[in-house]
Protein backbone atom coordinates (compact mmCIF):
# COMPACT_ATOMS: atom_id res chain seq x y z
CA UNK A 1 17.05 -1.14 -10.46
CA UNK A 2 14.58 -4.09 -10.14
CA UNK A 3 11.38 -2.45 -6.89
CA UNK A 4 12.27 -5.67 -5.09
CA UNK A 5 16.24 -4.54 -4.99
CA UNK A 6 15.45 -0.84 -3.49
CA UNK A 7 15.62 -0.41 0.07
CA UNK A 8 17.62 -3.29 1.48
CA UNK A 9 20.50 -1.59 2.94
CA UNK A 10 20.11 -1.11 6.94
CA UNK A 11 20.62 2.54 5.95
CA UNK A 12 17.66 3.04 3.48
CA UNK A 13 15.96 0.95 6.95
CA UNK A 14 17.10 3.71 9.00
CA UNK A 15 16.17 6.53 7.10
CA UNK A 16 12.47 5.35 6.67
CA UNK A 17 12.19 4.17 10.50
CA UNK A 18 13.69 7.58 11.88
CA UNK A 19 12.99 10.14 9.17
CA UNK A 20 10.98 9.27 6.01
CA UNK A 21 7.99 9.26 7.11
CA UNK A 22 7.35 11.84 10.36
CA UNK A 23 5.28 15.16 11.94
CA UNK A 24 1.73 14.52 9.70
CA UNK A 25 2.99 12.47 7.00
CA UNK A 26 3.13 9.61 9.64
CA UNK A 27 -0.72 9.71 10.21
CA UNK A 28 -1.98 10.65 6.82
CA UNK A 29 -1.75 7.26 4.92
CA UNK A 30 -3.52 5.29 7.86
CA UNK A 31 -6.51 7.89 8.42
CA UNK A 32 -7.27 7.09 4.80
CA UNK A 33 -6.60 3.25 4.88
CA UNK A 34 -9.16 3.22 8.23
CA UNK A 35 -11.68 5.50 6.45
CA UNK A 36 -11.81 3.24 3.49
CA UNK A 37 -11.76 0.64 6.25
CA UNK A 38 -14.87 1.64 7.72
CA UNK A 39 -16.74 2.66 4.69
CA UNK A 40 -16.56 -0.35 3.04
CA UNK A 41 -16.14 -2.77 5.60
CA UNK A 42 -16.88 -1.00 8.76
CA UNK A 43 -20.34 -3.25 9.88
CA UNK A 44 -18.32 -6.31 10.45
CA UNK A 45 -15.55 -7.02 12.77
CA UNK A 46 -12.26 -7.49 11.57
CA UNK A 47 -10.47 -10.16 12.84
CA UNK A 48 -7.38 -10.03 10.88
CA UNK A 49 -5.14 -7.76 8.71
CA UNK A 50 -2.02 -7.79 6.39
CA UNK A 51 0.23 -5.00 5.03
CA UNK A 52 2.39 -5.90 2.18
CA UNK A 53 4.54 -4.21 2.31
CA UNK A 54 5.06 -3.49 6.04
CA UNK A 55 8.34 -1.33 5.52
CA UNK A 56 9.47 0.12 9.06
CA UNK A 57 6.13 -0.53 10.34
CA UNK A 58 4.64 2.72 10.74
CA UNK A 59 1.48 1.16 10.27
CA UNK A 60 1.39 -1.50 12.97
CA UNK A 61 0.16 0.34 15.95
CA UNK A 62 -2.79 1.90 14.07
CA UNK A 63 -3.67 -1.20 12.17
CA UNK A 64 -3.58 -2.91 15.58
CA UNK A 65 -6.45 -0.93 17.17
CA UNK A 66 -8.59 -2.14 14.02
CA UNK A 67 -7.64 -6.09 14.84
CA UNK A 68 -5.98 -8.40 17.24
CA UNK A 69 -4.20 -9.89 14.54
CA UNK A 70 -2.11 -7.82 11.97
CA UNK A 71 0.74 -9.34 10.27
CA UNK A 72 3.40 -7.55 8.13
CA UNK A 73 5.46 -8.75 4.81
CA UNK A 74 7.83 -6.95 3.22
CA UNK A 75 10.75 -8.12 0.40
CA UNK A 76 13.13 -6.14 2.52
CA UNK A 77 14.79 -8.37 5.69
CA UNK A 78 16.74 -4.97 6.57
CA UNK A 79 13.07 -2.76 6.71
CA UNK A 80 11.25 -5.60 8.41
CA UNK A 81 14.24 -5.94 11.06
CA UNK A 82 13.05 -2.37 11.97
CA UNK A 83 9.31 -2.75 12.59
CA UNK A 84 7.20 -3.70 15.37
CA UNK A 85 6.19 -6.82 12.94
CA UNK A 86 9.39 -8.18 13.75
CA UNK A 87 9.03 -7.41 17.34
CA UNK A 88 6.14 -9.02 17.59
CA UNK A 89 7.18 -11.72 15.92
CA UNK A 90 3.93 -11.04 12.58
CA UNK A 91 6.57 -10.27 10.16
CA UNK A 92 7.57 -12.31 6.79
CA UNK A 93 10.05 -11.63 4.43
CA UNK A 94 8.14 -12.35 1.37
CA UNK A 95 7.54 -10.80 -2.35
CA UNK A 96 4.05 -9.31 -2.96
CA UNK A 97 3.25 -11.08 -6.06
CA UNK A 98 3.89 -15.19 -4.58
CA UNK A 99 2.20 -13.98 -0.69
CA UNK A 100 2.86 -17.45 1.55
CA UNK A 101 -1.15 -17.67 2.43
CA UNK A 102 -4.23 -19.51 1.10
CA UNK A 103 -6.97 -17.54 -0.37
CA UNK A 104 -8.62 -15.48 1.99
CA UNK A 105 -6.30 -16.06 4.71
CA UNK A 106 -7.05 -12.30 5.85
CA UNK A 107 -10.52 -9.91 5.81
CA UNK A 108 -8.59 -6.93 4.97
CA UNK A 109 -4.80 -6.60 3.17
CA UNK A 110 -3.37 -2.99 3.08
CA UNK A 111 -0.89 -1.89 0.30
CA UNK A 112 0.62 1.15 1.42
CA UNK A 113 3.06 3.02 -1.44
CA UNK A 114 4.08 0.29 -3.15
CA UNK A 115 1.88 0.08 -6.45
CA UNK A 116 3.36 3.29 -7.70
CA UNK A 117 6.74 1.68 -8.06
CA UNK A 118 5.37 -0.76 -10.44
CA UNK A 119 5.28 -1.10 -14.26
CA UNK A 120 1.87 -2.14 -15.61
CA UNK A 121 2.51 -5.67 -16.02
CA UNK A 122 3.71 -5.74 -12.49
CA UNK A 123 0.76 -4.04 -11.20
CA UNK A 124 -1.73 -6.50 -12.26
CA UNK A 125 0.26 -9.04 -10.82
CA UNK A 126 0.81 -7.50 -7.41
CA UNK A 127 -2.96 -6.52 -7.21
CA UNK A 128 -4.05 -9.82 -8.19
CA UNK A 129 -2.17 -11.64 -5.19
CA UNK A 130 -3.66 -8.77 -2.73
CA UNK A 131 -7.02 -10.01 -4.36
CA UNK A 132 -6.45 -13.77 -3.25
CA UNK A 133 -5.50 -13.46 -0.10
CA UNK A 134 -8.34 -10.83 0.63
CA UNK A 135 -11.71 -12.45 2.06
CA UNK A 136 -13.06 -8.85 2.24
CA UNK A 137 -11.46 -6.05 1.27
CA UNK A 138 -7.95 -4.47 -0.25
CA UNK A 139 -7.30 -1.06 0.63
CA UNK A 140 -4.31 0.25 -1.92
CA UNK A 141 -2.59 3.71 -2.80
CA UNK A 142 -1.57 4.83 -5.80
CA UNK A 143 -0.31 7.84 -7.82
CA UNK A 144 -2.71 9.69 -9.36
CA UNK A 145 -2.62 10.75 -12.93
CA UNK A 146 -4.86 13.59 -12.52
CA UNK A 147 -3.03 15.52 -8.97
CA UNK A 148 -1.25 18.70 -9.70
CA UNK A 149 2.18 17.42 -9.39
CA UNK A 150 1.74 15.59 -12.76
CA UNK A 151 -0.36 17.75 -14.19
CA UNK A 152 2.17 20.11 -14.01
CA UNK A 153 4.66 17.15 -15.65
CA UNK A 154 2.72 16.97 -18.21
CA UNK A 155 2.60 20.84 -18.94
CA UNK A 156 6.20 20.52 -19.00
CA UNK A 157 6.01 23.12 -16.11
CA UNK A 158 8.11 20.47 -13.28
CA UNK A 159 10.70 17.86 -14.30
CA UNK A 160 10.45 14.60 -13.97
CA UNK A 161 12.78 13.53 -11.21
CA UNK A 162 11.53 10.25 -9.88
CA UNK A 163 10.57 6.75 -10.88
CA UNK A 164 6.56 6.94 -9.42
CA UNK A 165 4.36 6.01 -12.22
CA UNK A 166 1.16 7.60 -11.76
CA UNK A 167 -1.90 5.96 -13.37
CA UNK A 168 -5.52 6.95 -13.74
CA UNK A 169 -8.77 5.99 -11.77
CA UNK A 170 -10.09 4.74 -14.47
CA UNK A 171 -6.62 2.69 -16.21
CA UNK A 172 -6.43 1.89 -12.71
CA UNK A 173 -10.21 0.55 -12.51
CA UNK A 174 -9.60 -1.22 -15.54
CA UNK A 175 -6.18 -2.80 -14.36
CA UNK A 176 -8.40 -4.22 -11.04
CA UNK A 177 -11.02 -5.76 -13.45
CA UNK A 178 -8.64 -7.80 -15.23
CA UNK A 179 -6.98 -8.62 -12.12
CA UNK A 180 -10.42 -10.45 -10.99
CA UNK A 181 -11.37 -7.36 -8.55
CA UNK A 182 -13.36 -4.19 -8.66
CA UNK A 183 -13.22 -0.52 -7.82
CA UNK A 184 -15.13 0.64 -4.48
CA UNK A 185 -14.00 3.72 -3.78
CA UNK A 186 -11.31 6.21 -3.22
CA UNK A 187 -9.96 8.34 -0.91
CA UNK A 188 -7.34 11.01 -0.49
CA UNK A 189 -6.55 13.94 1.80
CA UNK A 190 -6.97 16.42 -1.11
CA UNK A 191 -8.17 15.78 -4.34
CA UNK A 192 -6.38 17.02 -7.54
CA UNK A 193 -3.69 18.08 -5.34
CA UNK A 194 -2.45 14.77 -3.18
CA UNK A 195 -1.13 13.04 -5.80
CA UNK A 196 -0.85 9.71 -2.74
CA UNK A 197 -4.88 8.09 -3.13
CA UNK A 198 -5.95 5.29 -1.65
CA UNK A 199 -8.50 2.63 -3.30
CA UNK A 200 -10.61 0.49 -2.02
CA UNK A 201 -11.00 -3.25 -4.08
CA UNK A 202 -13.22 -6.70 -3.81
C-alpha cells in the first residue's frame, strides 16, 4: 500500500483522534518539536507555522501558543475532517511532496511521523518540499537506526512487524544535504532507546 493510501477511512480518523495518540504520548512529540523550536529559532518571533502532515490535529493547540498563524495539510480529507485545522478553517488537503505555497511561505514547517513511512527516494523528495516552503527552520522526526528497538532487529532478537524504516543520523544528514538543507540538531526523549527523534534542518 502506496503512504498516501493509509489512513483515509473515517475509522483509521477515529482511532488516531480518540485513541492513537493519548496519556503522555500526546505531549511527547510537541515538547521536542518546541525545544528544537527554541534552540534553533527561539530569538525571533514566529509568525507563522505549518504541519504536514496535520493528521487529527493533536498538534494544533500547542503549535498555536508558538504563533497566531498555524496551518495544517494532510493527504487524508477523512484525518483533516477531524482536527481543529478544519475547525478553524487552516486545513488543506494536500500531498507533502507538491505543498500549494511559494518558497518560504512559513518560518517554521513541522513534520511529525511521517518521514519514517517513506522509502529513500521518497524521503528526499518530501524533505526537499519542507525545505522550500521553510524561511527558517524544519523541525522533522524520524526513526532511528541506532534505538534499541532496531538494534534488537538487527540482532535478530525482535521481529520485524511493521513497515517504519529507520535510517541513520548520519544517512539521514546526508539525505538533507542532497535535498539542499542541513543538519542542526536533534532531539529525543531518550536516546538509544526512543527510537521517535526529531531533527532540526535549514
Amino acid at each position: 500500500m502506496q503512504v498516501e493510501d493509509r489512513w483515509q477511512s473515517a475509522k483509521d480518523a477515529a482511532h488516531y483522534a480518540d485513541a492513537r495518540f493519548s496519556g503522555a504520548q500526546a505531549d511527547r512529540d510537541l515538547q521536542l518539536v518546541t525545544r528544537l523550536i527554541e534552540r534553533f529559532d527561539g530569538g525571533r518571533a514566529t509568525r507563522s507555522i505549518l504541519d504536514v502532515p496535520a493528521g487529527t490535529g493533536r498538534l494544533h493547540d500547542g503549535l498555536a501558543h508558538l504563533s497566531k498563524l498555524v496551518c495544517g495539510v494532510d493527504v487524508s480529507p477523512a484525518m483533516l475532517e477531524r482536527s481543529a485545522y478544519r475547525r478553524a478553517s487552516r486545513g488543506l488537503v494536500a500531498d507533502a511532496r507538491a505543498l500549494p505555497f511559494r518558497d518560504g511561505a512559513f518560518d517554521v514547517v513541522v513534520s511529525c511521523r511521517l518521514l519514517h513511512h517513506l522509502e529513500e527516494a521518497q524521503l528526499t523528495e518530501v524533505v526537499a518540499e519542507l525545505l522550500r516552503v521553510s524561511d527558517r527552520l524544519v523541525v522533522a522526526s524520524f526513526w532511528d537506526a541506532a534505538c534499541w528497538t532496531e538494534t534488537r532487529k538487527r540482532l535478530g532478537l525482535r521481529v520485524r512487524t511493521d513497515a517504519r524504516r529507520a535510517i541513520s543520523r548520519q544517512r539521514l544528514a546526508l539525505l538533507v544535504e542532497r535535498a539542499g538543507g542541513r543538519v542542526l540538531g536533534h532531539a529525543s526523549s531518550f536516546r538509544f532507546f526512543s527510537p521517535q527523534t526529531f531533527v532540526a534542518l535549514r
